[in-house]
Protein backbone atom coordinates (compact mmCIF):
# COMPACT_ATOMS: atom_id res chain seq x y z
CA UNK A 1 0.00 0.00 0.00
CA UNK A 2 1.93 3.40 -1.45
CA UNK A 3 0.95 6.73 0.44
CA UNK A 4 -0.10 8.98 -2.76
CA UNK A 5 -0.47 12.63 -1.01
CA UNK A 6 1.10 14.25 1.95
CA UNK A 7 -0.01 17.72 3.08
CA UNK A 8 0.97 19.39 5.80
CA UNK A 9 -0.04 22.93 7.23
CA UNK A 10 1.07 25.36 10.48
CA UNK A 11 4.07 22.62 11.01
CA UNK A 12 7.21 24.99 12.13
CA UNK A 13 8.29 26.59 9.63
CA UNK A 14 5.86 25.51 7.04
CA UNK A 15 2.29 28.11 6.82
CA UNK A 16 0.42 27.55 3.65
CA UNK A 17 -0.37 23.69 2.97
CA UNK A 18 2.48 21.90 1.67
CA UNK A 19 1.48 19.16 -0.60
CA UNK A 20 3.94 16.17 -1.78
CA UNK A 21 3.06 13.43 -4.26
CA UNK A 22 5.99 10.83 -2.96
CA UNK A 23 7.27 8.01 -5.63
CA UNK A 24 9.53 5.16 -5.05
CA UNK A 25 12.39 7.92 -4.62
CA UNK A 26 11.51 11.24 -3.21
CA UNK A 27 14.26 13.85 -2.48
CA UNK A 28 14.16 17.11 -0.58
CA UNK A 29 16.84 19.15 -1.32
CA UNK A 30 17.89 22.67 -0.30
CA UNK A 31 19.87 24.61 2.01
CA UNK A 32 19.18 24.97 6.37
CA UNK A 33 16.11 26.45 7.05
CA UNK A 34 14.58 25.37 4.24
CA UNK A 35 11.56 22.87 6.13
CA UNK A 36 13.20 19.27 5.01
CA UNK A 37 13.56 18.46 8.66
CA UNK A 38 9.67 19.87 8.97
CA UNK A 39 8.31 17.70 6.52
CA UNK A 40 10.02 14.46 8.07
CA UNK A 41 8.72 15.37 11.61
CA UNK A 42 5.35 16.18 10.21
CA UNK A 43 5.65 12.31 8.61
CA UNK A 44 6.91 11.02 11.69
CA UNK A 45 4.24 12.70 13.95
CA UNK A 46 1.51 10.67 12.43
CA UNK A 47 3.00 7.16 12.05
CA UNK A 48 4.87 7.24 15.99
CA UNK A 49 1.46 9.23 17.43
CA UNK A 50 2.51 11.38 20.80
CA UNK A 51 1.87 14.88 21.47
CA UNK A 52 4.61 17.55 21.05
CA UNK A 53 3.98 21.12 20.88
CA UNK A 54 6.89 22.13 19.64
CA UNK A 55 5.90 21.14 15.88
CA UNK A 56 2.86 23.77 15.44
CA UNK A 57 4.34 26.75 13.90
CA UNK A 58 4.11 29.71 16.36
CA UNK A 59 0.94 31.71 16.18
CA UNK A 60 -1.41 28.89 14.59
CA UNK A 61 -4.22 27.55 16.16
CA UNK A 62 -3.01 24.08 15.26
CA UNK A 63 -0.64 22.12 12.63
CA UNK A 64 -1.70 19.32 10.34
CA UNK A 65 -0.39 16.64 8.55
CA UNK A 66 -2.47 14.29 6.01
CA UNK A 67 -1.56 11.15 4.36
CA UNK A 68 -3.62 9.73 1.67
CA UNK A 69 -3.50 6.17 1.38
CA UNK A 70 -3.42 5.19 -2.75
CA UNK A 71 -6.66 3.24 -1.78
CA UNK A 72 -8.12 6.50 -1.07
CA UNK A 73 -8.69 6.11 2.80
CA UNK A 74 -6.38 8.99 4.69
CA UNK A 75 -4.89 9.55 8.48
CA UNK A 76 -5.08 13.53 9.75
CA UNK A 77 -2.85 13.92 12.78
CA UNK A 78 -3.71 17.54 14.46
CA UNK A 79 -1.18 19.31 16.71
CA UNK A 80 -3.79 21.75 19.00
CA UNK A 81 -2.07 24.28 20.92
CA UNK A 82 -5.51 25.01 22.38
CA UNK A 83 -5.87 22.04 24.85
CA UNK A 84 -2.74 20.13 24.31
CA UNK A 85 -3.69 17.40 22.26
CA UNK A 86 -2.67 15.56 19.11
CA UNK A 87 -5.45 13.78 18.11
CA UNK A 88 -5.09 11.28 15.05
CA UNK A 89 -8.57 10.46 12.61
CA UNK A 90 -8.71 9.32 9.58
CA UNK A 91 -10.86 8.32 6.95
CA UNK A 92 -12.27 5.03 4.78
CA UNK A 93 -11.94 5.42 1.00
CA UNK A 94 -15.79 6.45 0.79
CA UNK A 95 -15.37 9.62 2.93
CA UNK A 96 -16.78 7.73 6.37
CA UNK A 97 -15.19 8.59 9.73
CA UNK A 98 -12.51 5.49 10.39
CA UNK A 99 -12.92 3.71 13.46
CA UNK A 100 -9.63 2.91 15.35
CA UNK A 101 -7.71 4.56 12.99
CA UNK A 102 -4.74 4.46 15.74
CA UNK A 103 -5.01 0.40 15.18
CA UNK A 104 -5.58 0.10 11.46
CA UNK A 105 -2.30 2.59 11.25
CA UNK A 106 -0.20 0.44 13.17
CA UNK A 107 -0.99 -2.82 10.78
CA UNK A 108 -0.39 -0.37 8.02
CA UNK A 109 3.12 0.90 9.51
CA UNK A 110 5.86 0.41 11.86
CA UNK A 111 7.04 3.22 13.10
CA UNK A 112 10.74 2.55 13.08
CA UNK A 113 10.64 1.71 10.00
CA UNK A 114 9.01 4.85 8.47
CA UNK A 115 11.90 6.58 10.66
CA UNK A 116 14.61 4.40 10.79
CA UNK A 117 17.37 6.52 11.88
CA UNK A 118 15.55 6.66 15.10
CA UNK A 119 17.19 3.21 15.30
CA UNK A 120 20.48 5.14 15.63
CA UNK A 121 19.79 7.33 18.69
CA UNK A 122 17.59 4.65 20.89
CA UNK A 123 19.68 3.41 23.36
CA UNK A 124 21.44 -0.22 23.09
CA UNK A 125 18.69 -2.49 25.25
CA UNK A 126 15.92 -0.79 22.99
CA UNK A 127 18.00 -0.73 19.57
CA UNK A 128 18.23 -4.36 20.27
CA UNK A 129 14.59 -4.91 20.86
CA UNK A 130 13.79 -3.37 18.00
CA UNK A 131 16.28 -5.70 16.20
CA UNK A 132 14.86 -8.92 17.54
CA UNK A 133 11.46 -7.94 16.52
CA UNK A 134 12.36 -8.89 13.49
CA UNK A 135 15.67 -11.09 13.18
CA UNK A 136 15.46 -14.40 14.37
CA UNK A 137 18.34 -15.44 16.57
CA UNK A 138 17.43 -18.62 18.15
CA UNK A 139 19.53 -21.25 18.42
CA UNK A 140 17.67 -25.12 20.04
CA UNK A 141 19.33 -26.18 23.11
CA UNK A 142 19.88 -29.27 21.54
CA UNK A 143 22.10 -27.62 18.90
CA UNK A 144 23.55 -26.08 21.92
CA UNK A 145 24.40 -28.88 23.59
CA UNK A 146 25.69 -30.77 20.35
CA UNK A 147 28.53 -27.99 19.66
CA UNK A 148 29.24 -28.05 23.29
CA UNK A 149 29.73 -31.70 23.82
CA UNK A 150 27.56 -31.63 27.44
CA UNK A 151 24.28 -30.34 27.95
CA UNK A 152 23.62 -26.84 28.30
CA UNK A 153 20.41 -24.51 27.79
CA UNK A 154 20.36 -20.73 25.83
CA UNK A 155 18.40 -19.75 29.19
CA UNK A 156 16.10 -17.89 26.98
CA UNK A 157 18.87 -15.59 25.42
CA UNK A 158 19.09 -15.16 21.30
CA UNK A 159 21.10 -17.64 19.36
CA UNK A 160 24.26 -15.09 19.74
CA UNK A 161 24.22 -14.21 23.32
CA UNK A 162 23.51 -17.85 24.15
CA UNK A 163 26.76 -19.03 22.14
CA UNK A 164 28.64 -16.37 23.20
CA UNK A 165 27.77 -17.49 26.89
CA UNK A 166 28.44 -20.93 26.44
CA UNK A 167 31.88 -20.45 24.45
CA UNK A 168 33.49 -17.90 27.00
CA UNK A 169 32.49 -20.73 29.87
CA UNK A 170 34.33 -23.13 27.44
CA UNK A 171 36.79 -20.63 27.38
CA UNK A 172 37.04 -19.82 30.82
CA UNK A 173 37.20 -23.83 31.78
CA UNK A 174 40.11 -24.60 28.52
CA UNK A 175 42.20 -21.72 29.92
CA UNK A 176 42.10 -23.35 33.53
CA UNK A 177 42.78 -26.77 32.33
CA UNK A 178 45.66 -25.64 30.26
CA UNK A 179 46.96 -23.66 32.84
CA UNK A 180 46.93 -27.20 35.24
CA UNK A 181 48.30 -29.05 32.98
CA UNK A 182 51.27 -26.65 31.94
CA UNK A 183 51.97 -26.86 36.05
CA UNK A 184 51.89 -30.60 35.76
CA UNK A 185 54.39 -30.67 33.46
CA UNK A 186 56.34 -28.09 34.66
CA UNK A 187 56.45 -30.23 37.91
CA UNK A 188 57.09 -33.65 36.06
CA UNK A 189 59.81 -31.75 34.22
CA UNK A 190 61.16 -30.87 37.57
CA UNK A 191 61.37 -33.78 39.11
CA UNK A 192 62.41 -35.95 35.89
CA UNK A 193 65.48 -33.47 36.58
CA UNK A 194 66.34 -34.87 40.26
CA UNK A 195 66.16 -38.85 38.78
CA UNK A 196 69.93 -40.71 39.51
CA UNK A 197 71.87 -41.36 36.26
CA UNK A 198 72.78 -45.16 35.35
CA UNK A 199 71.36 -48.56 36.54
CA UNK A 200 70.41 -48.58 40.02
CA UNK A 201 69.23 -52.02 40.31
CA UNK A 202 72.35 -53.39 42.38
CA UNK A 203 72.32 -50.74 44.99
CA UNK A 204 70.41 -53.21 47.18
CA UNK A 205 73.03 -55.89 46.32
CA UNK A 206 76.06 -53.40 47.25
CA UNK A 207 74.59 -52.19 49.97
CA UNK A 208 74.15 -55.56 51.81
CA UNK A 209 77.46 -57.18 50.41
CA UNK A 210 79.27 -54.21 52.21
CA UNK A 211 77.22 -54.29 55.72
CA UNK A 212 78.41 -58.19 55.27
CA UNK A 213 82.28 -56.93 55.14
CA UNK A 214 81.69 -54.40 57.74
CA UNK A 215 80.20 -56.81 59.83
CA UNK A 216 82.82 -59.48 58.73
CA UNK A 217 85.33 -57.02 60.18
CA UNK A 218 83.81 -56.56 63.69
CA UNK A 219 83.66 -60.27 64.14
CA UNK A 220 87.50 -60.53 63.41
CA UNK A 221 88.00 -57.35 65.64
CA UNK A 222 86.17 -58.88 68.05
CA UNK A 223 88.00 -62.41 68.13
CA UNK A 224 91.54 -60.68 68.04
CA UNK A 225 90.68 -58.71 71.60
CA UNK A 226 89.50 -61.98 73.07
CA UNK A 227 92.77 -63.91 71.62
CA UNK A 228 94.90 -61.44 73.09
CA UNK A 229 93.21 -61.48 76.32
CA UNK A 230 93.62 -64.99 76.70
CA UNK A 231 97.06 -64.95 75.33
CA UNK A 232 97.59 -62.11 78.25
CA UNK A 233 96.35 -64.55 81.07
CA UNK A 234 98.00 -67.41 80.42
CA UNK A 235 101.49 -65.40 80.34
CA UNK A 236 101.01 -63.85 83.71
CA UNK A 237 99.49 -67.25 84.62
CA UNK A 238 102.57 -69.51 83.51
CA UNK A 239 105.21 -66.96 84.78
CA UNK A 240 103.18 -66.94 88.46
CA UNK A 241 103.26 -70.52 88.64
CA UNK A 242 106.82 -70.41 87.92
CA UNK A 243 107.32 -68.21 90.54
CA UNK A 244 105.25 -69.90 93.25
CA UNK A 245 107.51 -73.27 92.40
CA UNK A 246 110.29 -71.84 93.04
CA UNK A 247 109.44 -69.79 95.95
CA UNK A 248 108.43 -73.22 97.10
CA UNK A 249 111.66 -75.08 96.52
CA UNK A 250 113.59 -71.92 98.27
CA UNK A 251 110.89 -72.40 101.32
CA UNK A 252 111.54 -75.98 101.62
CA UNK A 253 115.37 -75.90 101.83
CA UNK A 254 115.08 -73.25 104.09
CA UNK A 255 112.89 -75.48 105.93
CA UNK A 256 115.14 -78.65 105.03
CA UNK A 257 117.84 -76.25 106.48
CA UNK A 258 115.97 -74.77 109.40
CA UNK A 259 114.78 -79.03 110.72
CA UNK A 260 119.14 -79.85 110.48
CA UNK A 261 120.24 -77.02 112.30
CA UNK A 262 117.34 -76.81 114.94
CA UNK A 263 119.84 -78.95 117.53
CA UNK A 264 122.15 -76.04 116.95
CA UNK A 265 119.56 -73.24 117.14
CA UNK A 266 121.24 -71.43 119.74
CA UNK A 267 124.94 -71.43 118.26
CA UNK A 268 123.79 -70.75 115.04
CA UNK A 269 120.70 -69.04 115.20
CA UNK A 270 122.22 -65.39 113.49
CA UNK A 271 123.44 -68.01 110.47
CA UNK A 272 119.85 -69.47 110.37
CA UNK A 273 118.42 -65.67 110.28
CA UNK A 274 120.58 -64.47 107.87
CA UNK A 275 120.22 -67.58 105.74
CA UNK A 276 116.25 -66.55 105.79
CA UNK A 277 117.32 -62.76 105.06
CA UNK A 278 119.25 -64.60 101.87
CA UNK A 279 116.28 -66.55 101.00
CA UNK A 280 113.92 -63.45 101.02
CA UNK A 281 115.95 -61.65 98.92
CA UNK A 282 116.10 -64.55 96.29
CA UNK A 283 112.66 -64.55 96.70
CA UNK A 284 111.92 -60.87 95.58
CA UNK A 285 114.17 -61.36 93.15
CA UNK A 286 112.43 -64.11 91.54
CA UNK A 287 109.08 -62.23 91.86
CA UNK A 288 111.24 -59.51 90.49
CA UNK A 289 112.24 -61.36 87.25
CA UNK A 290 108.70 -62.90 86.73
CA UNK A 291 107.02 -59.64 87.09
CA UNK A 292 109.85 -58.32 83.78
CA UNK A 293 108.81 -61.59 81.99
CA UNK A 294 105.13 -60.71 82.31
CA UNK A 295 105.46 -57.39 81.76
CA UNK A 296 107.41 -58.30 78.54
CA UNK A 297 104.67 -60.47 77.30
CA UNK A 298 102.35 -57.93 78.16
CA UNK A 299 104.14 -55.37 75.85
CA UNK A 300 104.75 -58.11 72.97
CA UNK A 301 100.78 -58.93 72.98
CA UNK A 302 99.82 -55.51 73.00
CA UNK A 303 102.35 -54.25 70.57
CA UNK A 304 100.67 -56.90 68.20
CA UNK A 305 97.34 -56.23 69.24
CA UNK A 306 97.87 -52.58 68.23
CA UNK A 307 99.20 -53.51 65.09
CA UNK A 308 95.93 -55.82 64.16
CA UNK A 309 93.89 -53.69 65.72
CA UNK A 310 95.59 -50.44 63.31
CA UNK A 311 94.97 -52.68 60.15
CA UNK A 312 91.31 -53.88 61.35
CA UNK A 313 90.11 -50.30 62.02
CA UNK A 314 91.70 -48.76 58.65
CA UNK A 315 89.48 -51.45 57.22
CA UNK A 316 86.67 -50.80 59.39
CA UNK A 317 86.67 -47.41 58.38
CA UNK A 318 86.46 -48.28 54.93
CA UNK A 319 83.81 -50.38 55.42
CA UNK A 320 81.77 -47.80 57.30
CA UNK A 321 82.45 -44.97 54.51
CA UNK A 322 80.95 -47.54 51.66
CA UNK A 323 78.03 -48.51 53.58
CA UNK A 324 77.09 -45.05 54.82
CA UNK A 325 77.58 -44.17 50.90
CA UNK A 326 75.41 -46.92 49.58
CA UNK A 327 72.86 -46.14 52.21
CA UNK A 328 72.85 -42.89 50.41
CA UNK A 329 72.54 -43.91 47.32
CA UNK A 330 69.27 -46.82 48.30
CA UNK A 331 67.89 -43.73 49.71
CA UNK A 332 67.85 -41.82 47.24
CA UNK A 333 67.11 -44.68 45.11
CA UNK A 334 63.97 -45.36 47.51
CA UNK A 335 63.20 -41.11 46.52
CA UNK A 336 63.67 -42.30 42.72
CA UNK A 337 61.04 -44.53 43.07
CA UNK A 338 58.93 -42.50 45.00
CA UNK A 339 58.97 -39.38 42.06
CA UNK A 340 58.63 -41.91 39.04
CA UNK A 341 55.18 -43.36 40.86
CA UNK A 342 54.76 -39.11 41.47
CA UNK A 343 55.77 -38.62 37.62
CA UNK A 344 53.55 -41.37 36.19
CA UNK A 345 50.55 -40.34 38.08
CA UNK A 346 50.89 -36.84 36.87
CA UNK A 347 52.01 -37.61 33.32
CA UNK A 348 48.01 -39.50 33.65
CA UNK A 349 46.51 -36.85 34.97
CA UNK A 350 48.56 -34.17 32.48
CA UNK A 351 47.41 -36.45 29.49
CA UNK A 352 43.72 -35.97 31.05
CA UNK A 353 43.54 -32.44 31.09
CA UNK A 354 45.52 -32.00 27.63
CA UNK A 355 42.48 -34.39 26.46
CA UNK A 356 39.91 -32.38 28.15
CA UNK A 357 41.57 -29.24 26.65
CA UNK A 358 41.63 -30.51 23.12
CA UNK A 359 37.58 -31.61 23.25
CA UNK A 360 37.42 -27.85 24.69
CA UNK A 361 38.72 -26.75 21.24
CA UNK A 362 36.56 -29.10 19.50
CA UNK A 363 33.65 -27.82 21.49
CA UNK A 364 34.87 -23.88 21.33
CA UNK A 365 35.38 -24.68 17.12
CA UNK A 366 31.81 -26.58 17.18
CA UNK A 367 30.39 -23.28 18.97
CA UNK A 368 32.18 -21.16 16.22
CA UNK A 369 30.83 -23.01 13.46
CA UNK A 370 26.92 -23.26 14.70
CA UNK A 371 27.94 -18.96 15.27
CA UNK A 372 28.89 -18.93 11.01
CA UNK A 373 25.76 -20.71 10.45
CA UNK A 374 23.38 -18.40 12.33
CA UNK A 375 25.57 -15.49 10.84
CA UNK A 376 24.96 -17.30 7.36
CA UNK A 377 20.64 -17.43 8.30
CA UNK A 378 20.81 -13.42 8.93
CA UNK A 379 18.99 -11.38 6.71
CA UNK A 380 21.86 -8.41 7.25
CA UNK A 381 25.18 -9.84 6.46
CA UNK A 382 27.63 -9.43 9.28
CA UNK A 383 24.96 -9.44 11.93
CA UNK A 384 26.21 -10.81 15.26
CA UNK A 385 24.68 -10.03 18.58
CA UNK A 386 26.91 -10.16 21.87
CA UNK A 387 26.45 -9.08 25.27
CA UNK A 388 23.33 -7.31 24.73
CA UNK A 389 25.47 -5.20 21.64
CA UNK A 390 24.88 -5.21 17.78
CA UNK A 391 27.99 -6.02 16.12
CA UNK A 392 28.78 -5.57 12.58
CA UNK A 393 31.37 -7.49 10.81
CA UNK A 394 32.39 -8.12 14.27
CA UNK A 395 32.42 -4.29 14.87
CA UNK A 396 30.25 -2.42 17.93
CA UNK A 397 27.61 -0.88 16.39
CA UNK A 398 28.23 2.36 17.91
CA UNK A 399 31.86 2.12 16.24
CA UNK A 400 31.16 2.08 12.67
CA UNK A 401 31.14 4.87 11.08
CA UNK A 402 27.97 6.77 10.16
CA UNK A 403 27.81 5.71 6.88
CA UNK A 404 27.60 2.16 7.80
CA UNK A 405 25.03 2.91 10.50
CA UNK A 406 22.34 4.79 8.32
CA UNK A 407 22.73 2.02 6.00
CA UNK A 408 22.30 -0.56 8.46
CA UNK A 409 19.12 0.60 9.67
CA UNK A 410 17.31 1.55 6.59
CA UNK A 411 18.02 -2.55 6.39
CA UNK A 412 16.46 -3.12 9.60
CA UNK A 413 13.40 -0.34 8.51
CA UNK A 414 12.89 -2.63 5.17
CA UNK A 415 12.54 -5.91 7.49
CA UNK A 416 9.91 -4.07 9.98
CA UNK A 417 8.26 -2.52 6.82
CA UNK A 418 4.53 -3.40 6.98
CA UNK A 419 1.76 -3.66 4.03
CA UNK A 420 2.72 0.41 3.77
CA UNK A 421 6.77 0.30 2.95
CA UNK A 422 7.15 4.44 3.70
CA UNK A 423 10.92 5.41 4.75
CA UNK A 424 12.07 8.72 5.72
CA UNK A 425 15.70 9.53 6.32
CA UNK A 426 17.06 12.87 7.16
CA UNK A 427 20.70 13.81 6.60
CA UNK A 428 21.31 12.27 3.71
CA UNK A 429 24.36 14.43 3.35
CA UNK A 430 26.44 12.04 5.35
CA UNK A 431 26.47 9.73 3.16
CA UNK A 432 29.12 10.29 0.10
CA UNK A 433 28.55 10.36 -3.64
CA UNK A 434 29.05 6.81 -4.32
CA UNK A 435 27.35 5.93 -1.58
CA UNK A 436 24.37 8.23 -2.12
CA UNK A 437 24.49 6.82 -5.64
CA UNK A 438 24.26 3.42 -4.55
CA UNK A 439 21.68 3.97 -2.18
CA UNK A 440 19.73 5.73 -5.27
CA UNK A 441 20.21 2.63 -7.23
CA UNK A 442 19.09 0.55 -4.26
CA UNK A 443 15.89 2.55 -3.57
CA UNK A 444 14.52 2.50 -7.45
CA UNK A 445 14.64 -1.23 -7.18
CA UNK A 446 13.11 -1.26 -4.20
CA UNK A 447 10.52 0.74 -5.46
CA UNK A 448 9.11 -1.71 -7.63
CA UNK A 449 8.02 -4.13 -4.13
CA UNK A 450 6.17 -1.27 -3.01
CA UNK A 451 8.61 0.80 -0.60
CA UNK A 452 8.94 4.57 -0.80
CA UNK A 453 11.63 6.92 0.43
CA UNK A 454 11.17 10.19 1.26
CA UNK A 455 15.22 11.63 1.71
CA UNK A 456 16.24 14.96 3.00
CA UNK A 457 19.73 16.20 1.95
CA UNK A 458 21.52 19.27 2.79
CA UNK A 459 22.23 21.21 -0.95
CA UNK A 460 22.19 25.12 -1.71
CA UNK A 461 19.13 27.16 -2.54
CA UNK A 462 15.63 26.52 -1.85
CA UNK A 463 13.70 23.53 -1.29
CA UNK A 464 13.04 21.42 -4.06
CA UNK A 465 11.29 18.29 -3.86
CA UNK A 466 12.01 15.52 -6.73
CA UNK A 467 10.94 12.23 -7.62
CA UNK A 468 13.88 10.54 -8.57
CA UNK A 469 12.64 7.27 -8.89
């Protein structure tokens, strides 16, 4: 349904009734000041409804804008400055008042998309409504859960936001799990590091075989003390019993000498006396010279003994250093052991995480791929919602330039277009020759499914209104 007439009276700047016949392509041209902006409002006051004062021209009673349907029926929207009100009527074909003419203009147009660049200044949470309205983002949950590898639910969010979600959790988790099994490694690494060199199999063997010597050495040590003690005693005992035999033989002469003389006790008495002073003396002596006989054993044995014992001890020592060095070494061999059970166990769980890592990826380039094929179902190439933001291209709405953003929503005003396909853009300026010219080109085509643009540009000289296509 093509609007044929517009007329509009008392709207700012515009006094006597204005009347436009719009085609596919209408164009207002001329300099500031010159009522472009006017007619646009004047447009846009009857298809959004509202009330604002602001568009009656000072000093009118009210302002008025018409649009005649090419069916004949028309909507009048009145801007009274007398009670504050902006009543819209309208009219059937056949001149009768319309009823609900609020309703039937609503099936007839969307708002947004008879002023699209309204899209541009609406803030993001709305602009995205508006989107949604009429792009289709959803994604099943049991696509979800197929690209994610586990089951998982869009919680109600568009097919963009939902993937989005879902991938930086993916994300999130791969990061961790590389990150644990880097440390893993690091630590197997580490430890591989502190492993002996060589076989260490016979350590055990070594180990005992020298405790065997060591031992084998005490036993000997142990024997050669008792030899020599025994050799010790039964010096001093042969060398006493030597002396107590011949202490005994001096004692019985004496006594042999004391029984023949006893008649003659009283002549000889000082002989027998000084023969026992004689025998006494012999006696020490004898004691005298078995005492030097012991003592000279007793320096032989130990001289020997000291000379075994020097030559046991060297070896004991030798002993002691091996077996305190292979106790070292089955230690650290015991430590060895320990750390490879340690290494194998976290090689396992390493391998784990680098596998739950890798089905991350799969999952994270399953997510991507389902994200290409909703990109690929869009009806505005590029189009990608994330985090509650339109991105195009994968650029931020707000960042394109302005260009790109008048062109993207006159796409989004031709998918809310309604049974009547009217678009009005203002500043048409922005966009650059070729641009302009391809938009030009666009619009005539479009003209021929029914849409019709009515474009204001900024140009020199009057205003001049042209049907350009």
């Amino acid at each position: 349904m093509r609007v044929s007439q517009i007329t509009i009276s008392n709207f700012i700047g515009v006094s006597d009734a204005l009347e436009i016949r719009p085609g596919g392509l209408t164009v207002l041209e001329g300099g500031n000041d010159q009522n472009k902006t006017t007619i646009l409002s004047a447009i846009r006051a009857v298809c959004e409804g509202g009330h604002d004062a602001t568009l009656k021209r000072n000093g009118a009673a009210a302002g008025e804008v018409v649009l005649v349907l090419e069916d004949g029926s028309s909507f009048r929207k009145r801007i009274d400055g007398a009670d504050g009100k902006s009543p819209l009527s309208g009219k059937e074909a056949d001149g009768t008042p319309m009823r609900k003419p609020k309703e039937r203009l609503e099936l007839l147009m969307d708002a947004l998309s008879v002023t699209p660049l309204s899209f541009l200044s609406a803030p993001k949470d709305r602009r995205l409504g508006h989107l949604l309205k009429v792009v289709s983002a959803d994604v099943p949950d049991a696509d979800l859960s197929t690209a994610a590898g586990m089951a998982v639910s869009g919680g109600g969010l568009n097919g963009f936001e939902a993937i989005s979600r879902i991938h930086d959790q993916i994300y999130k988790a791969r990061t961790d799990t590389n990150r644990e099994e880097k440390q893993k490694r690091a630590t197997v690494t580490q430890l591989r590091s502190g492993l002996p060199s060589g076989d260490t199999d016979s350590i055990g063997v070594d180990s005992a075989a020298a405790y065997e010597r060591l031992s084998g050495i005490d036993t000997r040590i142990a024997v050669m003390k008792s030899e020599a003690n025994a050799a010790v005693a039964a010096a001093i005992l042969e060398a006493e019993t030597a002396r107590d035999k011949e202490i005994a033989a001096a004692r019985a002469e004496c006594a042999t000498a004391v029984a023949e003389l006893q008649q003659q006790i009283d002549e000889i008495q000082k002989q027998v006396t000084a023969h026992m002073h004689e025998t006494e003396q012999g006696n020490s002596a004898i004691k005298l010279v078995a005492e030097q006989k012991v003592a000279a054993i007793k320096q032989a044995a130990q001289s020997l003994y000291r000379s075994e014992m020097d030559t046991l001890a060297k070896e004991r020592e030798s002993a002691l250093l091996e077996t305190t060095r292979l106790d070292g070494l089955v230690k650290e061999h015991e430590r060895a052991e320990a750390n490879r059970e340690v290494i194998a166990r976290m090689e396992g769980e390493a391998n784990t995480l680098k596998a739950r890592a890798d089905e991350a990826s799969a999952a994270l380039s399953r997510l991507d791929a389902l994200r290409e094929k909703l990109l690929g179902q869009m009806p505005i190439q590029g189009l990608e919602i994330r985090d509650g933001e339109i991105f195009v291209d994968a650029v931020a709405f707000d960042l394109l330039n302005k260009t790109k953003r008048i062109q993207f929503a006159l796409k989004v005003a031709r998918l809310r277009a309604k049974e009547c396909k009217l678009i009005c853009v203002d500043e048409m300026e922005n966009l650059d020759p070729d641009n302009f010219a391809l938009f030009e080109e666009g619009a005539k085509r479009l003209a021929a499914e029914g849409y019709q643009f009515v474009v204001a540009k900024v140009t020199r000289g009057p205003l001049q209104i042209q049907n350009v296509g």
